[in-house]
Protein backbone atom coordinates (compact mmCIF):
# COMPACT_ATOMS: atom_id res chain seq x y z
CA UNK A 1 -36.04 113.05 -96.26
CA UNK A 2 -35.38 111.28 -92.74
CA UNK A 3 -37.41 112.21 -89.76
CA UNK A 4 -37.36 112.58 -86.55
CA UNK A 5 -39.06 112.43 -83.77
CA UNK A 6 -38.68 115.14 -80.60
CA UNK A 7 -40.41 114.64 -77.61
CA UNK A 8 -40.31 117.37 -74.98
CA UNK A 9 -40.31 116.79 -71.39
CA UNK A 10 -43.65 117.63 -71.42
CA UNK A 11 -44.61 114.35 -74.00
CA UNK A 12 -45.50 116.34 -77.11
CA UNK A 13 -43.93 115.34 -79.97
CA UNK A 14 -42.80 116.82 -82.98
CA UNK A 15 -42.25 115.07 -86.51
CA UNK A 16 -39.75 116.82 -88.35
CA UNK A 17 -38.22 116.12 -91.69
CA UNK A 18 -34.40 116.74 -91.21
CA UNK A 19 -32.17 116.35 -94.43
CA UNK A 20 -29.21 113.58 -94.98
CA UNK A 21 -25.48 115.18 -93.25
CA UNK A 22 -27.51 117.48 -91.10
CA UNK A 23 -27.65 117.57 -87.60
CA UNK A 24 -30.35 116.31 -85.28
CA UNK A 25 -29.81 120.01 -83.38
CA UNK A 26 -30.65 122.07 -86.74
CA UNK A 27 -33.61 120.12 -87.51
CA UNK A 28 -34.81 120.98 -84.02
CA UNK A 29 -33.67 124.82 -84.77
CA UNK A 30 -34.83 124.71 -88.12
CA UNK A 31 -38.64 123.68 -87.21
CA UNK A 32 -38.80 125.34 -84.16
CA UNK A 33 -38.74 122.25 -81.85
CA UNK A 34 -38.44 123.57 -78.27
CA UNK A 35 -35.85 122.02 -75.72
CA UNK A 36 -33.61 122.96 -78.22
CA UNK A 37 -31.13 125.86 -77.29
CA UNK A 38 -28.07 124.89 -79.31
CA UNK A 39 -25.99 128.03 -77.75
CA UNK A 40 -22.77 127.25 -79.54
CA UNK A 41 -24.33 126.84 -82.60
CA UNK A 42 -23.20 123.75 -83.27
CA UNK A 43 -19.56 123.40 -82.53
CA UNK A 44 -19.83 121.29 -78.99
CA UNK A 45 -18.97 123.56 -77.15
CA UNK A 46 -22.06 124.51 -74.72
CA UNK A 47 -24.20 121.11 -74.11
CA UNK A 48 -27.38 123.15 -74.54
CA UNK A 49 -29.02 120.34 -77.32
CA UNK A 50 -28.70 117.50 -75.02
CA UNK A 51 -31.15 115.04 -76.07
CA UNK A 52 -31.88 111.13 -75.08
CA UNK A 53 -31.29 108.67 -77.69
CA UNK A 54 -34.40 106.63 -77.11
CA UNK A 55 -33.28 102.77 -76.67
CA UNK A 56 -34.18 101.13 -79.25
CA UNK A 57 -32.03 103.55 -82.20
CA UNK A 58 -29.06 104.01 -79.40
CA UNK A 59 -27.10 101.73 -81.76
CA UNK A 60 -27.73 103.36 -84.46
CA UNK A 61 -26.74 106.62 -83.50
CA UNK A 62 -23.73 105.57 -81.33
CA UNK A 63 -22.11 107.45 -78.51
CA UNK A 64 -20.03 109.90 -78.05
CA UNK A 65 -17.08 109.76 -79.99
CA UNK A 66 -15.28 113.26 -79.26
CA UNK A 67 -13.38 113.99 -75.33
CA UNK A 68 -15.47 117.20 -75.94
CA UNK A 69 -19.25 115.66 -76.11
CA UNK A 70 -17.94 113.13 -73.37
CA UNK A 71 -16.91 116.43 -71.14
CA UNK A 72 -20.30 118.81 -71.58
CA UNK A 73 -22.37 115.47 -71.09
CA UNK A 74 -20.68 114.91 -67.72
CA UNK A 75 -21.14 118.16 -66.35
CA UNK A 76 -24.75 118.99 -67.62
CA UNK A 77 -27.27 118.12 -65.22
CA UNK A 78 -29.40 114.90 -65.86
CA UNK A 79 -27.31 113.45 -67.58
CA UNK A 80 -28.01 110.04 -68.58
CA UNK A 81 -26.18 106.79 -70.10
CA UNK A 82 -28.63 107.63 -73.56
CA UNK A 83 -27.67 111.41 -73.63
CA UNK A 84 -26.29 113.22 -76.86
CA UNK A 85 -25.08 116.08 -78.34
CA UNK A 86 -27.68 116.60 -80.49
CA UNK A 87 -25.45 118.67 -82.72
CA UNK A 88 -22.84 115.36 -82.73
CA UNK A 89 -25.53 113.37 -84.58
CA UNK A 90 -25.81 113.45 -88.36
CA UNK A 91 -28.60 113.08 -90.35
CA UNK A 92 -28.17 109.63 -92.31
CA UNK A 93 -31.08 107.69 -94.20
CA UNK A 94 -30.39 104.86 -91.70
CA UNK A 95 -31.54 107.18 -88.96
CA UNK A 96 -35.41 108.02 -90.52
CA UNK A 97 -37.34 107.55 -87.67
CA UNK A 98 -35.07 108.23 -84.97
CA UNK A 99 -36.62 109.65 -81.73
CA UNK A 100 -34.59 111.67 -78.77
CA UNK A 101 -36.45 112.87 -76.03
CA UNK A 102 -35.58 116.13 -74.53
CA UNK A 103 -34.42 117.04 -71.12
CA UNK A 104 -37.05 119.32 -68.88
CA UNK A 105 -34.70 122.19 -68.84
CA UNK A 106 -30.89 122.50 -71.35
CA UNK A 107 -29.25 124.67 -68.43
């Protein structure tokens, strides 16, 4: 199974296994990775899983492709040219190893 890596504002890190077509937000929810609200449950609705798609796999797991992630991401606070949805980014097996860093507070 992928994994990936969470680090909290704080710098502690979690490894977490998170299966292929799932969402980077459920295998924070899942494992009980905090930084993680995910209010909306998923649908992109709520910009409470914001993450930071560290540098070197923003390729990999693109940018925003909805008007919807666009919108939340602009009005969240800290908001950076990086930041995510973390429920907009799928699980693939080209993604094992991906690390997001998480925003001091979701709100």
């Amino acid at each position: 199974m992928p994994k990936v890596t969470y680090i909290e504002a704080s710098g502690e890190q979690h490894v977490v296994d998170v299966a292929v077509d799932e969402s980077v937000m459920r295998g924070a929810l899942y494992n009980d990775v905090p930084g993680i609200i995910g209010e909306c449950g998923g649908a992109c609705s709520c910009a409470t899983c914001r993450c930071y798609v560290d540098d070197a796999w923003a390729a990999k797991a693109g940018t925003p492709e909805s008007d919807a992630e666009r919108e939340l991401l602009e009005g969240a606070d800290e908001t950076k040219p990086n930041a995510r949805l973390s429920c907009q980014i799928t699980m693939t097996s080209e993604l094992d190893g991906l690390v997001v860093r998480l925003p001091e507070k979701q709100f």
